[in-house]
C-alpha atoms as a PDB file:
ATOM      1  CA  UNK A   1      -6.208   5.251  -5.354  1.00  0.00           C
ATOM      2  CA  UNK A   2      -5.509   3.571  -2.378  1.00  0.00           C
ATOM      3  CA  UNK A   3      -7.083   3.337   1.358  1.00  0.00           C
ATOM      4  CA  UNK A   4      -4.822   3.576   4.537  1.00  0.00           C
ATOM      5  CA  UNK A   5      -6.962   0.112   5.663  1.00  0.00           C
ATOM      6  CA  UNK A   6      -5.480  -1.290   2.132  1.00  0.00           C
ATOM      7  CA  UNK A   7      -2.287   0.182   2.597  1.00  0.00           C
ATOM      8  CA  UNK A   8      -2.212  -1.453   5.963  1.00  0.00           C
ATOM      9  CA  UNK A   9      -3.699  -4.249   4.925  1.00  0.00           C
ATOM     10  CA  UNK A  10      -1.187  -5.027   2.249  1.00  0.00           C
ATOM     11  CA  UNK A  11       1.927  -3.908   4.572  1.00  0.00           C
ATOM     12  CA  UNK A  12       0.696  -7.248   6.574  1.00  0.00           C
ATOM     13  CA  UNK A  13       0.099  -9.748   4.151  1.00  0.00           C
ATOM     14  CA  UNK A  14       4.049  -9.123   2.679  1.00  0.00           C
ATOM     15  CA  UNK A  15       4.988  -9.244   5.795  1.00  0.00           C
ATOM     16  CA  UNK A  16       6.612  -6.247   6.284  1.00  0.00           C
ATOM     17  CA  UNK A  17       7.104  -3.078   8.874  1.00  0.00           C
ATOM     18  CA  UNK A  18       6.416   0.253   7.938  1.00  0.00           C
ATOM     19  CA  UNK A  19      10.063   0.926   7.817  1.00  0.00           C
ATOM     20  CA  UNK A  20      10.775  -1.560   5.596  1.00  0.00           C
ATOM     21  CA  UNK A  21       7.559  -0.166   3.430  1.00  0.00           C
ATOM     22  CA  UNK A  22       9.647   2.804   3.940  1.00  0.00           C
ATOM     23  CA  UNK A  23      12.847   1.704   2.296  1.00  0.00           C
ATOM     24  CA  UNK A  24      11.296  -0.395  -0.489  1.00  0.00           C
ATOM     25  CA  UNK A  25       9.548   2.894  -1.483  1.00  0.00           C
ATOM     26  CA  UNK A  26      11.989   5.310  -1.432  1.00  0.00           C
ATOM     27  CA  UNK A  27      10.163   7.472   1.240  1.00  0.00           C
ATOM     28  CA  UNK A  28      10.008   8.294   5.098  1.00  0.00           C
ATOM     29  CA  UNK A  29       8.587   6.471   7.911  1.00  0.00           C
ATOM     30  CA  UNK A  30       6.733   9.721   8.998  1.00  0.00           C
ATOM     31  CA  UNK A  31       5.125   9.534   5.626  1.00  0.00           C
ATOM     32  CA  UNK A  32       3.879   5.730   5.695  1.00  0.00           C
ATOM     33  CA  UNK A  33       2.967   6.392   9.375  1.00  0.00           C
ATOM     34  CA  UNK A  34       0.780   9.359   7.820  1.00  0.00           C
ATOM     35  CA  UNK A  35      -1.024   7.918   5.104  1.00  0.00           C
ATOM     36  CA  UNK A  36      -1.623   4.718   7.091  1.00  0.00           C
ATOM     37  CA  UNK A  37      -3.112   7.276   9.860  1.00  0.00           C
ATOM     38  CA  UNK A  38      -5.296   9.171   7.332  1.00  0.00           C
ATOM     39  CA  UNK A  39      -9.128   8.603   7.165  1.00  0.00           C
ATOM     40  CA  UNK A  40     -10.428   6.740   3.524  1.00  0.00           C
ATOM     41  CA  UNK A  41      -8.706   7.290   0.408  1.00  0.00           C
ATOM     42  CA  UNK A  42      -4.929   8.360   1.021  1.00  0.00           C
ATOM     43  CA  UNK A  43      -3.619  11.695  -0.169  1.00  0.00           C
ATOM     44  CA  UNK A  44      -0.428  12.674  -0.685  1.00  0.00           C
ATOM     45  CA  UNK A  45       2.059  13.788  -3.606  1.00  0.00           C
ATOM     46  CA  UNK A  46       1.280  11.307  -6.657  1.00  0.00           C
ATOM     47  CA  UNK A  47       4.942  10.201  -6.734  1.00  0.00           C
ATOM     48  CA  UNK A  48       5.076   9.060  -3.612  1.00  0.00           C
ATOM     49  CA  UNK A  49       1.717   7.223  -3.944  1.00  0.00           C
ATOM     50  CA  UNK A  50       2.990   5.861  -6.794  1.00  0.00           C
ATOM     51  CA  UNK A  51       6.201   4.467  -5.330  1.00  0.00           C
ATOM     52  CA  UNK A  52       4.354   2.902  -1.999  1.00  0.00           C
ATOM     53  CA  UNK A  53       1.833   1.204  -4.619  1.00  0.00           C
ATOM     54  CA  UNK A  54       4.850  -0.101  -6.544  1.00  0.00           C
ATOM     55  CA  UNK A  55       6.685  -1.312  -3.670  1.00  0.00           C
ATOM     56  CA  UNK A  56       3.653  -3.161  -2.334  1.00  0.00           C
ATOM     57  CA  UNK A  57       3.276  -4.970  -5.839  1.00  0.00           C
ATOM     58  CA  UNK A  58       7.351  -5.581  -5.218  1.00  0.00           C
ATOM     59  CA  UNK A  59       6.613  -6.826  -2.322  1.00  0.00           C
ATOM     60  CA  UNK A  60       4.010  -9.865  -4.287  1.00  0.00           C
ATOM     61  CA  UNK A  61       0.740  -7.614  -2.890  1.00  0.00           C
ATOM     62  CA  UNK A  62      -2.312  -6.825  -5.646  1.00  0.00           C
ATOM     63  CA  UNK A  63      -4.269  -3.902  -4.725  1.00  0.00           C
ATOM     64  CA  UNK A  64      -7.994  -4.698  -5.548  1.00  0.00           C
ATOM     65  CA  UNK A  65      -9.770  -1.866  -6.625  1.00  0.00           C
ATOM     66  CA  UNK A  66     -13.084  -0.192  -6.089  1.00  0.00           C
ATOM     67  CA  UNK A  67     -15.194  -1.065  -8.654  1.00  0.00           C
ATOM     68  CA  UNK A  68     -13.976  -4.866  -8.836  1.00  0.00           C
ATOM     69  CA  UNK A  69     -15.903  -8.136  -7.573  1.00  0.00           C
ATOM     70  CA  UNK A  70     -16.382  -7.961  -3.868  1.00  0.00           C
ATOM     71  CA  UNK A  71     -14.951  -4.116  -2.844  1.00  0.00           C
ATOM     72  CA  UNK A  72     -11.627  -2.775  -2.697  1.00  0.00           C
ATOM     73  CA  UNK A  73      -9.280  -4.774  -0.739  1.00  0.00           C
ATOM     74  CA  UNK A  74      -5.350  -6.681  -1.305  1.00  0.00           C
ATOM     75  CA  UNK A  75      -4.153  -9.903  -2.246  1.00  0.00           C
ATOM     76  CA  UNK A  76      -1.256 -11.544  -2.635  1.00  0.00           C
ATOM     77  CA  UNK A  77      -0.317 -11.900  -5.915  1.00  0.00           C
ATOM     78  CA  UNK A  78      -0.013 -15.442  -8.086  1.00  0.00           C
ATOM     79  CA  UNK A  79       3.236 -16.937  -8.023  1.00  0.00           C
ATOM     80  CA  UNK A  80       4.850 -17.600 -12.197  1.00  0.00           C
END
């Protein structure tokens, strides 16, 4: 799962505009403009959750989850 303050969140730290979120995912803009819109958790079609998530970790972003030290939040991922 993922928040639209997260997905936000993460669209800033890579750097990125929503339409660029947009392309890397495979998806609309009207659909990142959505779920960034939405209140709390994000809902949507799994697949396209699943793409946005994947092309935020493309992008070098770490989605922290719920349950982990400190809340749910992003991160930018550690360089090999």
């Amino acid at each position: 799962m993922i928040t639209a303050a997260q997905m936000r969140a993460a669209r800033a730290l890579a750097g990125i505009d929503q339409k660029t979120l947009a392309e890397l995912a495979g998806v609309s803009v009207p659909t990142i403009q959505r779920m960034e819109a939405s209140e709390g958790v994000v809902r949507g079609v799994v697949d396209t959750l699943t793409k946005v998530i994947e092309a935020l970790d493309a992008a070098g972003v770490e989605l922290i989850g719920e349950n982990e030290t400190g809340g749910r939040g992003v991160r930018l991922k550690k360089r090999a």
